[in-house]
Protein backbone atom coordinates (compact mmCIF):
# COMPACT_ATOMS: atom_id res chain seq x y z
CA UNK A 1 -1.96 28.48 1.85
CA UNK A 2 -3.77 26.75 4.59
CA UNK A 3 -4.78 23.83 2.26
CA UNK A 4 -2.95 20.83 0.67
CA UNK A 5 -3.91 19.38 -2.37
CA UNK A 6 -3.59 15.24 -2.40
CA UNK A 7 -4.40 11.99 -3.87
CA UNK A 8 -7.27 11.04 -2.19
CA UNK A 9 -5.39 7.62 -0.78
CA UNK A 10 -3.24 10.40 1.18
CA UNK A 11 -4.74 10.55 4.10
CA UNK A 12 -5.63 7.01 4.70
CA UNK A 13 -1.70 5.96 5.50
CA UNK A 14 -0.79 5.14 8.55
CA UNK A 15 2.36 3.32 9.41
CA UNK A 16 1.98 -0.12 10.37
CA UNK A 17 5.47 -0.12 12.40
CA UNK A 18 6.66 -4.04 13.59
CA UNK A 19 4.34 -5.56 10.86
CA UNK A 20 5.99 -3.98 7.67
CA UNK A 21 7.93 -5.59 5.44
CA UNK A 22 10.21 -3.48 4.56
CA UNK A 23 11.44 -1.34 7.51
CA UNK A 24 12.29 2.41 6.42
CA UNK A 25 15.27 2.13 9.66
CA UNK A 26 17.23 -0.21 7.41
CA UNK A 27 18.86 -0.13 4.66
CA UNK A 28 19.72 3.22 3.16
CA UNK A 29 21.52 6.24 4.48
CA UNK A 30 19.22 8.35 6.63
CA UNK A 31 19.49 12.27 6.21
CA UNK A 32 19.83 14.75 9.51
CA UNK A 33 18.61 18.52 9.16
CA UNK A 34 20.77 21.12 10.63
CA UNK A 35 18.22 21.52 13.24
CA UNK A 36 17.93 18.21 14.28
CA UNK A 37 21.82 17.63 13.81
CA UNK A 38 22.22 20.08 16.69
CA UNK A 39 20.06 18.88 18.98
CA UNK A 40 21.03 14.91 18.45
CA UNK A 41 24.66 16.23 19.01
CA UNK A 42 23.76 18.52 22.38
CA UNK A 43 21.44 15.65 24.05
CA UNK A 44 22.10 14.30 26.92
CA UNK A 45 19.59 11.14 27.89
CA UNK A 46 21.05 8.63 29.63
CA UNK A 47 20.19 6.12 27.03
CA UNK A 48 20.35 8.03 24.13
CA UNK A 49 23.22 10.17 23.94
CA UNK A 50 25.77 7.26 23.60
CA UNK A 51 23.93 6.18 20.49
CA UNK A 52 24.26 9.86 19.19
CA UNK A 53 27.48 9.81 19.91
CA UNK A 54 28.05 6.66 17.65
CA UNK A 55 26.01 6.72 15.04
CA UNK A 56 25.36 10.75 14.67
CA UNK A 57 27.85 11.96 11.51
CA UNK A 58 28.08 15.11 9.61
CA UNK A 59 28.13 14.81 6.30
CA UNK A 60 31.16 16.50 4.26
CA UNK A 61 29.10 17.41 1.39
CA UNK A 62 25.48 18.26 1.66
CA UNK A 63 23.30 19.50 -1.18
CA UNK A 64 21.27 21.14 1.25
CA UNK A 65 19.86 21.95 5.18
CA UNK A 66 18.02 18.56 5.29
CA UNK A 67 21.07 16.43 4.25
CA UNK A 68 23.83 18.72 6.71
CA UNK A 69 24.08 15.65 9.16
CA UNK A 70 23.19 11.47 8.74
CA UNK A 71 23.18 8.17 10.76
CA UNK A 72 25.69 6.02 10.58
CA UNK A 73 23.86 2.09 10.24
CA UNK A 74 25.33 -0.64 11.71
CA UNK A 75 27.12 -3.69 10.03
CA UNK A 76 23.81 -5.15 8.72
CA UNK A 77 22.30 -1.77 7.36
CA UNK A 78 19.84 -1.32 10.03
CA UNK A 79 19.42 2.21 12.40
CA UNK A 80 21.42 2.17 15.76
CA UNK A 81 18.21 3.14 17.03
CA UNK A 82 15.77 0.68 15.79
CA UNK A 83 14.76 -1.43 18.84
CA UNK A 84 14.24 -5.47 18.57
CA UNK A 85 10.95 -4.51 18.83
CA UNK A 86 11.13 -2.87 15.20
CA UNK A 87 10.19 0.80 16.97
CA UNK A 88 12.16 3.74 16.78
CA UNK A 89 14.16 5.08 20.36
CA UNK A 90 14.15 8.57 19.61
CA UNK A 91 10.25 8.35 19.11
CA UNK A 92 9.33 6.19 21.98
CA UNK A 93 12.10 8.69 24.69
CA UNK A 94 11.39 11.79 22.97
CA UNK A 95 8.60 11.50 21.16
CA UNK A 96 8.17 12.50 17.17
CA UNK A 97 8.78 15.86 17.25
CA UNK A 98 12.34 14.95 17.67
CA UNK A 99 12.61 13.21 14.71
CA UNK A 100 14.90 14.63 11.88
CA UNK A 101 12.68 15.80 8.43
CA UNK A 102 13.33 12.43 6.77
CA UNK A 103 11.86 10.69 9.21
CA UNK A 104 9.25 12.87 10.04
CA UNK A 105 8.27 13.24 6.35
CA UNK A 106 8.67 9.69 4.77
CA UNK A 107 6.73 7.94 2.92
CA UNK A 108 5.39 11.70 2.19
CA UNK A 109 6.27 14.00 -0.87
CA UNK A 110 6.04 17.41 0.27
CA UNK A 111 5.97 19.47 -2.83
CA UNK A 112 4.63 22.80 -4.16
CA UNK A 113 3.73 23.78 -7.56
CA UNK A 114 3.56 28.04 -7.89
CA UNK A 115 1.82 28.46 -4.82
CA UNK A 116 0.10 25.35 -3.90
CA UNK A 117 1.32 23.25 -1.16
CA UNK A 118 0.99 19.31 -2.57
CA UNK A 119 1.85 16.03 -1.15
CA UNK A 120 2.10 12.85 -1.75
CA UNK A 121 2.75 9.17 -0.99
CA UNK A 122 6.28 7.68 -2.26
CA UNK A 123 5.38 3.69 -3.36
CA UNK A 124 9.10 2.82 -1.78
CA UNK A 125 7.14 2.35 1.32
CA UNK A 126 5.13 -1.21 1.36
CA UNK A 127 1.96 0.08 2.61
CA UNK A 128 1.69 3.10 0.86
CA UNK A 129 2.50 0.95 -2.74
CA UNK A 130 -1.01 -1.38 -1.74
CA UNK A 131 -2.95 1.85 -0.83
CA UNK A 132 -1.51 3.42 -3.66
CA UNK A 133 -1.91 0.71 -6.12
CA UNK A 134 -4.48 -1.61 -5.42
CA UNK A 135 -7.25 1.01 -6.08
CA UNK A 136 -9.01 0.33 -9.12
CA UNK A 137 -10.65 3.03 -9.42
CA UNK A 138 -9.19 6.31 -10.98
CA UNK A 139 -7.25 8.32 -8.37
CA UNK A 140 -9.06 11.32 -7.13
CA UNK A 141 -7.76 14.70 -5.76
CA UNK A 142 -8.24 16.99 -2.62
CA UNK A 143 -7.82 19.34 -0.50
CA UNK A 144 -6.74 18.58 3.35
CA UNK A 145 -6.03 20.54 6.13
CA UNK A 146 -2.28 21.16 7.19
CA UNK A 147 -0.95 18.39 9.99
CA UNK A 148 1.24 20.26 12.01
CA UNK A 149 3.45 17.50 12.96
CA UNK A 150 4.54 16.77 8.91
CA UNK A 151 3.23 20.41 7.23
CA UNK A 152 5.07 22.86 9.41
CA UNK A 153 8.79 21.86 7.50
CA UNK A 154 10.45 24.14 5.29
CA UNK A 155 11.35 21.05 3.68
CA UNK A 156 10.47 20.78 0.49
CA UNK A 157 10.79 17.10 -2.14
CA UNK A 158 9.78 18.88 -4.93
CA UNK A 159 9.30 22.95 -5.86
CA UNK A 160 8.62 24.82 -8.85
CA UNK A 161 9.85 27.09 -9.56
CA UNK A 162 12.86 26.09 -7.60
CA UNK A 163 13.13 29.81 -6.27
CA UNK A 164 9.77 31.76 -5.75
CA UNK A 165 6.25 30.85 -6.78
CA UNK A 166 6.20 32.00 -10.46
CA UNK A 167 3.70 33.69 -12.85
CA UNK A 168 -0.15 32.69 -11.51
CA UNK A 169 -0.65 32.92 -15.12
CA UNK A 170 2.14 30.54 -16.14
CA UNK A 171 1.76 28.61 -13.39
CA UNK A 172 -2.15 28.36 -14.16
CA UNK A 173 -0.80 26.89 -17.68
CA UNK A 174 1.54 24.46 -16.69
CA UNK A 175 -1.23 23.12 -13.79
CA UNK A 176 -3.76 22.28 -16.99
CA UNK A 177 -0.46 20.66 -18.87
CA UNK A 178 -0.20 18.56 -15.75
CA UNK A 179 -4.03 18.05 -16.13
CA UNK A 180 -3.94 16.66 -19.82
CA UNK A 181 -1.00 14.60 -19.02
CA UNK A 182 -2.82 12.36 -16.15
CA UNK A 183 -6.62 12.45 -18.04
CA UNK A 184 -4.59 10.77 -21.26
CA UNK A 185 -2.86 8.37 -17.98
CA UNK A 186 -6.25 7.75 -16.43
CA UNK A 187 -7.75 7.30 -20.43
CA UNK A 188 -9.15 3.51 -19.50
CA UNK A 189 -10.58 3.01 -23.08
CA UNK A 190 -6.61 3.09 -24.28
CA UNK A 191 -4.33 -0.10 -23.74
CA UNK A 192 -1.40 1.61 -21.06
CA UNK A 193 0.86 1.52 -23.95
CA UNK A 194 -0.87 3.67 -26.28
CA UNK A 195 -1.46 6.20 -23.14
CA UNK A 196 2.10 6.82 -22.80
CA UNK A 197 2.62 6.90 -26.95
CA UNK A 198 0.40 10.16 -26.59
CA UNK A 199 2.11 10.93 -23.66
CA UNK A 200 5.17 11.13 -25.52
CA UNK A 201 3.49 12.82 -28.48
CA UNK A 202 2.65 15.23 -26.20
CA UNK A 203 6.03 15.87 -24.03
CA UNK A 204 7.45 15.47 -27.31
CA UNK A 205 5.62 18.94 -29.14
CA UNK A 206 5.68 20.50 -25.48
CA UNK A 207 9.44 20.34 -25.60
CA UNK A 208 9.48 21.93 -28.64
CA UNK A 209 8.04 24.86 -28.04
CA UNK A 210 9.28 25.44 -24.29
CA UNK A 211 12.79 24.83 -25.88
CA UNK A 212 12.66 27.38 -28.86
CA UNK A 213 14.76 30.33 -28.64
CA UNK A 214 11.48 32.44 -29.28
CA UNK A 215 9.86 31.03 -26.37
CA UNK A 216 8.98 33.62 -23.57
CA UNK A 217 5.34 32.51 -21.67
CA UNK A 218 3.45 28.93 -20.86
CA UNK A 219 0.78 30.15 -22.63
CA UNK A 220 2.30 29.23 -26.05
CA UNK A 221 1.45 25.86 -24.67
CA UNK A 222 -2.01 26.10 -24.68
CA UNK A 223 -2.96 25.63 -28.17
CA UNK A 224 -0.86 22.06 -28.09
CA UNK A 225 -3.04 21.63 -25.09
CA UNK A 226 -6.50 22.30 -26.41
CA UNK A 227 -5.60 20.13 -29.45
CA UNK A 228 -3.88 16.99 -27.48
CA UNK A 229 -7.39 16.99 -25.14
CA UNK A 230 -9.29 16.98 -28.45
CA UNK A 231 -7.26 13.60 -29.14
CA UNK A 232 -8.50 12.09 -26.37
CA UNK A 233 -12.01 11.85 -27.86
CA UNK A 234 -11.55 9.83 -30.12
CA UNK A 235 -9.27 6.93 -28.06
CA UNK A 236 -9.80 4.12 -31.46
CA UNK A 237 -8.07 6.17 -33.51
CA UNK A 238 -5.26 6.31 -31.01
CA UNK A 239 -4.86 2.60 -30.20
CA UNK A 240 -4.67 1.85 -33.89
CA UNK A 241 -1.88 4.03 -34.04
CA UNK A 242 -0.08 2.06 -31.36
CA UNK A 243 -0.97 -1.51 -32.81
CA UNK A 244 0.74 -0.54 -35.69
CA UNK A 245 4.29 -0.07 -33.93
CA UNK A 246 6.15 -3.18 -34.03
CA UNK A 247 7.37 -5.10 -30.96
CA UNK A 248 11.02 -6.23 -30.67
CA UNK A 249 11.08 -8.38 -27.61
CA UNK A 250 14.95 -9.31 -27.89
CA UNK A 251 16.10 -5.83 -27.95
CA UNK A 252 13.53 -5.01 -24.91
CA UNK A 253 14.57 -8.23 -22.57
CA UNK A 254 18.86 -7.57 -23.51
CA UNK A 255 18.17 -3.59 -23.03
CA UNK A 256 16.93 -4.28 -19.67
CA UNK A 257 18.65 -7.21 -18.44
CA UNK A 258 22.08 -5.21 -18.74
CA UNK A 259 20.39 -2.61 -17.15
CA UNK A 260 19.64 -4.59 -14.53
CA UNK A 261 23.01 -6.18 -14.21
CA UNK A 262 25.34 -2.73 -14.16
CA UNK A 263 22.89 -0.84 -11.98
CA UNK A 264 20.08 -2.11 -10.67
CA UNK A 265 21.59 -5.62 -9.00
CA UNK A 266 24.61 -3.31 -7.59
CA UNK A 267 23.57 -3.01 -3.92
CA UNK A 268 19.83 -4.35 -4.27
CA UNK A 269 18.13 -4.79 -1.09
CA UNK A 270 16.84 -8.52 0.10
CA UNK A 271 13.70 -8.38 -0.94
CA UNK A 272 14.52 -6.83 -4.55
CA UNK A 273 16.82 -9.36 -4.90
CA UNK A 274 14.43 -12.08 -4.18
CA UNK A 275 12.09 -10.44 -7.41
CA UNK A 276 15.30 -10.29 -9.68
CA UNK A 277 16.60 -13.97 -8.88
CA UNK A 278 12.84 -15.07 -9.45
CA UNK A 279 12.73 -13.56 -12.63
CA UNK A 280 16.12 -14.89 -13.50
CA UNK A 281 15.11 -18.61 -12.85
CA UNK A 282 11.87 -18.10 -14.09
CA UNK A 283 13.14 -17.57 -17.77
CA UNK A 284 16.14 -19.87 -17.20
CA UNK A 285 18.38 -16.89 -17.78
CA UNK A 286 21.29 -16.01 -16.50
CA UNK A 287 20.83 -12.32 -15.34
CA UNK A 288 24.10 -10.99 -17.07
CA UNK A 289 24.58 -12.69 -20.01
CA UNK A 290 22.03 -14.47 -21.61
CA UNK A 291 18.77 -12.58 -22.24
CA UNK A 292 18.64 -12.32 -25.93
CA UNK A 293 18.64 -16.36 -26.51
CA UNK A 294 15.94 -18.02 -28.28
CA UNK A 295 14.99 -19.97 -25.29
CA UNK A 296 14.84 -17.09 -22.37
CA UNK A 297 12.52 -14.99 -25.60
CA UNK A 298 10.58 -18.73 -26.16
CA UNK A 299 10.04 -19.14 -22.02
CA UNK A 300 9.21 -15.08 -21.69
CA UNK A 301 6.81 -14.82 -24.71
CA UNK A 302 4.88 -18.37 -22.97
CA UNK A 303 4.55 -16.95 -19.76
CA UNK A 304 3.33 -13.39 -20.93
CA UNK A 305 0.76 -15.72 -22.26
CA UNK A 306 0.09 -17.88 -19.81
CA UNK A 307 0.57 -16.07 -16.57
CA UNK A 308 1.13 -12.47 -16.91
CA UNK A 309 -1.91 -11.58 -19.58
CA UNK A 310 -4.34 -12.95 -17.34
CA UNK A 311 -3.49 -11.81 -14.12
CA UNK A 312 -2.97 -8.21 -15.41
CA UNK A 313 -6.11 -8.35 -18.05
CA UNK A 314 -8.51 -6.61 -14.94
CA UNK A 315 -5.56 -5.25 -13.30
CA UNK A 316 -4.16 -2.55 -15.38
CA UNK A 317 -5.29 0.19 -12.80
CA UNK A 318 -1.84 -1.17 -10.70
CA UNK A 319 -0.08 0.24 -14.02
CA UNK A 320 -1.80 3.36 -14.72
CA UNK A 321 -1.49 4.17 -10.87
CA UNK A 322 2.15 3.91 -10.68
CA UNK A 323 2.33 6.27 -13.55
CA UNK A 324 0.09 8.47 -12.13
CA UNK A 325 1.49 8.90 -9.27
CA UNK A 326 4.83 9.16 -10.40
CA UNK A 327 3.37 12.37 -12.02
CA UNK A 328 2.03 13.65 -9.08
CA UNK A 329 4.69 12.67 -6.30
CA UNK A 330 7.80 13.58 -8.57
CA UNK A 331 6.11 16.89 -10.03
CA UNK A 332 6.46 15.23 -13.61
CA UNK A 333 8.01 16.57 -16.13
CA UNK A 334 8.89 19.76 -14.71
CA UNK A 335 11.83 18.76 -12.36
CA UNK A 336 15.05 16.91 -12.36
CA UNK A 337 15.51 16.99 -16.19
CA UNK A 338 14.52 17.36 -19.61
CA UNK A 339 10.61 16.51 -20.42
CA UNK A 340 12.21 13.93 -23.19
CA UNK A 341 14.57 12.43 -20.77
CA UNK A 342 11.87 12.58 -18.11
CA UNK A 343 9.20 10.28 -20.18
CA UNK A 344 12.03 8.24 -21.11
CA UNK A 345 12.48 7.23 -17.72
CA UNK A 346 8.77 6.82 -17.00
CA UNK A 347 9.04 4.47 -19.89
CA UNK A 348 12.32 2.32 -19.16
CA UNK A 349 10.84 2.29 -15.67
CA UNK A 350 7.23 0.67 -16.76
CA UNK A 351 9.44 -1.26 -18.59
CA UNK A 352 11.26 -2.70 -15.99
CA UNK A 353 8.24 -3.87 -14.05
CA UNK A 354 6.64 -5.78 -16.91
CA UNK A 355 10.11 -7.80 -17.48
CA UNK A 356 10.43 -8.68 -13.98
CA UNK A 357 6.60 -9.30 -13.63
CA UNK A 358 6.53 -11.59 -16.51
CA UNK A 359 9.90 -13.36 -15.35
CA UNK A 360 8.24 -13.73 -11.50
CA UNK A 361 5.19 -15.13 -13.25
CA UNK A 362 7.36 -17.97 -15.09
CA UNK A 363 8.86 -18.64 -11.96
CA UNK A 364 5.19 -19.09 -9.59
CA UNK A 365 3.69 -20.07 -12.65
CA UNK A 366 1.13 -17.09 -11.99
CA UNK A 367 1.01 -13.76 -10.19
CA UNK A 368 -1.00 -12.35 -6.85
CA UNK A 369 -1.04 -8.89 -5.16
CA UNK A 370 1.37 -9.41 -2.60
CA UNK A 371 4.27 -10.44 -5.45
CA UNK A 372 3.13 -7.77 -7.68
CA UNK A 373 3.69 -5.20 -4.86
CA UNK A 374 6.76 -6.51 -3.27
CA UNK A 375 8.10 -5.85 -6.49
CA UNK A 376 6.79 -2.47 -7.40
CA UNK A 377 7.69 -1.18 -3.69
CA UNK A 378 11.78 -2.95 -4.07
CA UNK A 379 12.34 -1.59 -6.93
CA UNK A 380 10.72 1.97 -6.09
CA UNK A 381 13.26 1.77 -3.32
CA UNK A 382 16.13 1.41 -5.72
CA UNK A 383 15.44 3.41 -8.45
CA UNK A 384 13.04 6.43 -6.75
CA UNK A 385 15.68 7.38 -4.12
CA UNK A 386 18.64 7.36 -6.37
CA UNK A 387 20.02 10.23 -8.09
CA UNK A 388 21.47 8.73 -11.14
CA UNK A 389 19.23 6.41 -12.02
CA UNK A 390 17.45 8.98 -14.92
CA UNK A 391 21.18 9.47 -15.84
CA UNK A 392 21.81 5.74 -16.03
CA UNK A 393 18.62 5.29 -17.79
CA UNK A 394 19.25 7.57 -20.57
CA UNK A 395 22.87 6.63 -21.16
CA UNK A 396 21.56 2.71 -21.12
CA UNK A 397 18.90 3.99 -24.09
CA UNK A 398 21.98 6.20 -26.17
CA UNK A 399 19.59 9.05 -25.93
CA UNK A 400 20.46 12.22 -27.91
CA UNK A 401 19.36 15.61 -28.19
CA UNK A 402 17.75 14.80 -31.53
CA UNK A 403 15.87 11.65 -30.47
CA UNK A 404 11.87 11.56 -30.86
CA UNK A 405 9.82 9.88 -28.12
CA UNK A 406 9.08 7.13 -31.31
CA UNK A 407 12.48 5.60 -30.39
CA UNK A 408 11.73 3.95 -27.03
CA UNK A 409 8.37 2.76 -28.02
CA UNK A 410 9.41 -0.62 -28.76
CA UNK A 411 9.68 -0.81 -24.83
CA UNK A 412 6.41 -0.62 -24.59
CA UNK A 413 5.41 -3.56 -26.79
CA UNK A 414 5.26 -7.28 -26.07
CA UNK A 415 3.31 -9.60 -27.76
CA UNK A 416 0.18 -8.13 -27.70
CA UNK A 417 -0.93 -3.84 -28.01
């Protein structure tokens, strides 16, 4: 394997240090390898062994090598070792190779799929959200050489199979799944919403079969396949489909506004906060209680209108490459749960955005880049690197095991298809 496959944004990143707005040093809790744990606990520079000392922990129950150890932040959430000069002290004493894997590695997915080596950029990350973003045109795919500095971990964000690199048959299945799933994402004659009803269509028959207790190879996908990419000729016929499901806007703003208040408010980070308080005033709601009143529905439906509509009516590339990338980066649908529960999340999650975009958008009375990405990088942050957000999601929907993709579709409706 002595290629990566990437978006072709990948290897344009480069940190922009002091000048982001959103410092990865603060904030969250910061995961120590084994490796790295050792030789933070061991040093002995003058300057920076007292720090290890302090702010060095193990951790008492890690799921694996590259959580064994973490830092310990200070009062205000920020890294012992972040200077006021908004650098890192272990990089500029002992340069980057002594960084632990989570430093090294973020914004970066490092995933592999069968064989192939794949990475990615996370959106949590400011300016990897406006590189990956802000591109209106379709995201591409490539191959790039290893980087010794990131490529040479055993680390891994994402794997499957989680223990060996499968079937190449299978695997060569599940890669054209993968395929159909971001051509119907990428379909630009198709309103997002009625991309992600044949998403779910999709997931939906998929599940089906991979879930049948006659089920033995991928390949039993491929018919599903072959007819699903025939859909996609004929992308009218689709979007009449979706015009014909019925928007409840009440159910969608009090669905996510508790959503937001039980989970996603709980420990929000300064500038997340700032999107959900703007959003909040912006509708004249109160963000626990009051979402499903005539006037908060009255003041959302006007600004989709008058704000939102517009801003997003050359724009929907910002959509469809958060979606697309979530594919990509997170190894969509084939990891962390259920392909149901998976697109469920994708859904709530576009869901989410819109709400907030359309309450920020009352508030400025209009949108730009810089708000729209501020709020798709916060709440990346919050939702991306949490484990129990899918969980949350799900239980916040009343999912079941007999549930049909149909029944979160009104999420994806507003006023207009």
């Amino acid at each position: 394997m002595d290629n990566i496959s990437v978006p072709a944004y990948y290897s344009k990143f480069a940190c922009i240090g002091p000048r982001c707005e959103d410092t990865c040093c603060s904030g969250w809790t910061i995961s120590i390898d084994s490796a790295t744990y050792d030789k933070y606990t061991k040093n002995t520079h003058q300057k920076l062994a007292p720090l290890f000392r302090l702010a060095v922990s193990k951790n008492l129950f890690p799921s694996s090598d590259s959580t064994y150890g973490q830092m310990k932040m200070k009062a205000n959430g920020s890294c012992h070792f972040q200077e006021e000069d908004k650098l890192c002290a272990i990089q500029k004493n002992l340069g980057a190779k002594a960084l632990s894997t989570t430093c090294k590695v973020y914004p970066r997915y490092l995933n592999q799929f069968g064989s192939q080596r794949e990475n990615a950029l996370g959106i949590s990350c400011p300016e990897a959200a406006r590189l990956v973003l802000l591109n209106p045109e379709p995201m591409q795919f490539g191959m790039v050489a290893l980087d010794p500095g990131v490529d040479d971990q055993t680390f891994r964000s994402y794997r499957f199979p989680l223990q060996n690199d499968g079937d190449p048959s299978q695997i060569a299945v599940l890669n054209d799944f993968r395929a159909v799933i971001i051509a119907t994402l990428q379909l630009r004659t198709m309103s997002v919403g009625a991309r992600m009803m044949v998403l779910g269509c999709l997931l939906e028959d998929a599940n089906r079969i991979v879930t049948a207790d006659t089920f033995v190879n991928a390949s039993e996908l491929s018919s599903t396949l072959a007819s699903f990419a025939g859909m996609l000729s004929n992308p009218a016929a689709l979007e009449a489909q979706f015009v014909q499901i019925q928007p409840n806007v009440a159910r969608k703003l009090e669905t996510i506004t508790e959503m937001i208040s039980s989970s996603l408010m709980v420990g929000a980070s300064a500038r997340f906060n700032e999107c959900l308080l703007a959003a909040a005033e912006g509708l004249d709601a109160d963000p626990v209680n009051e979402a499903g009143t005539p006037g908060v529905l009255a003041r959302y439906l006007q600004s989709y209108t008058a704000f939102y509509a517009p801003f997003f009516k050359d724009r929907q590339h910002i959509f469809e490459n958060y979606l697309v990338n979530q594919v990509i980066a997170r190894l969509f649908p084939f990891t962390r749960g259920t392909y149901l529960d998976l697109y469920r999340e994708l859904v709530f999650n576009l869901s989410i955005t819109q709400v907030l975009l359309v309450g920020m958008a009352a508030k400025y009375e209009g949108l730009d880049e810089t708000r729209v990405i501020q709020l798709f990088q916060s709440f990346s942050r919050k939702s991306d690197h949490n484990r129990s957000h899918l969980d949350t999601l799900v239980k916040a929907l009343g999912s079941g095991a007999q549930d049909s993709f149909v029944d979160v579709m009104w999420l994806l409706k507003d006023v207009h298809p």
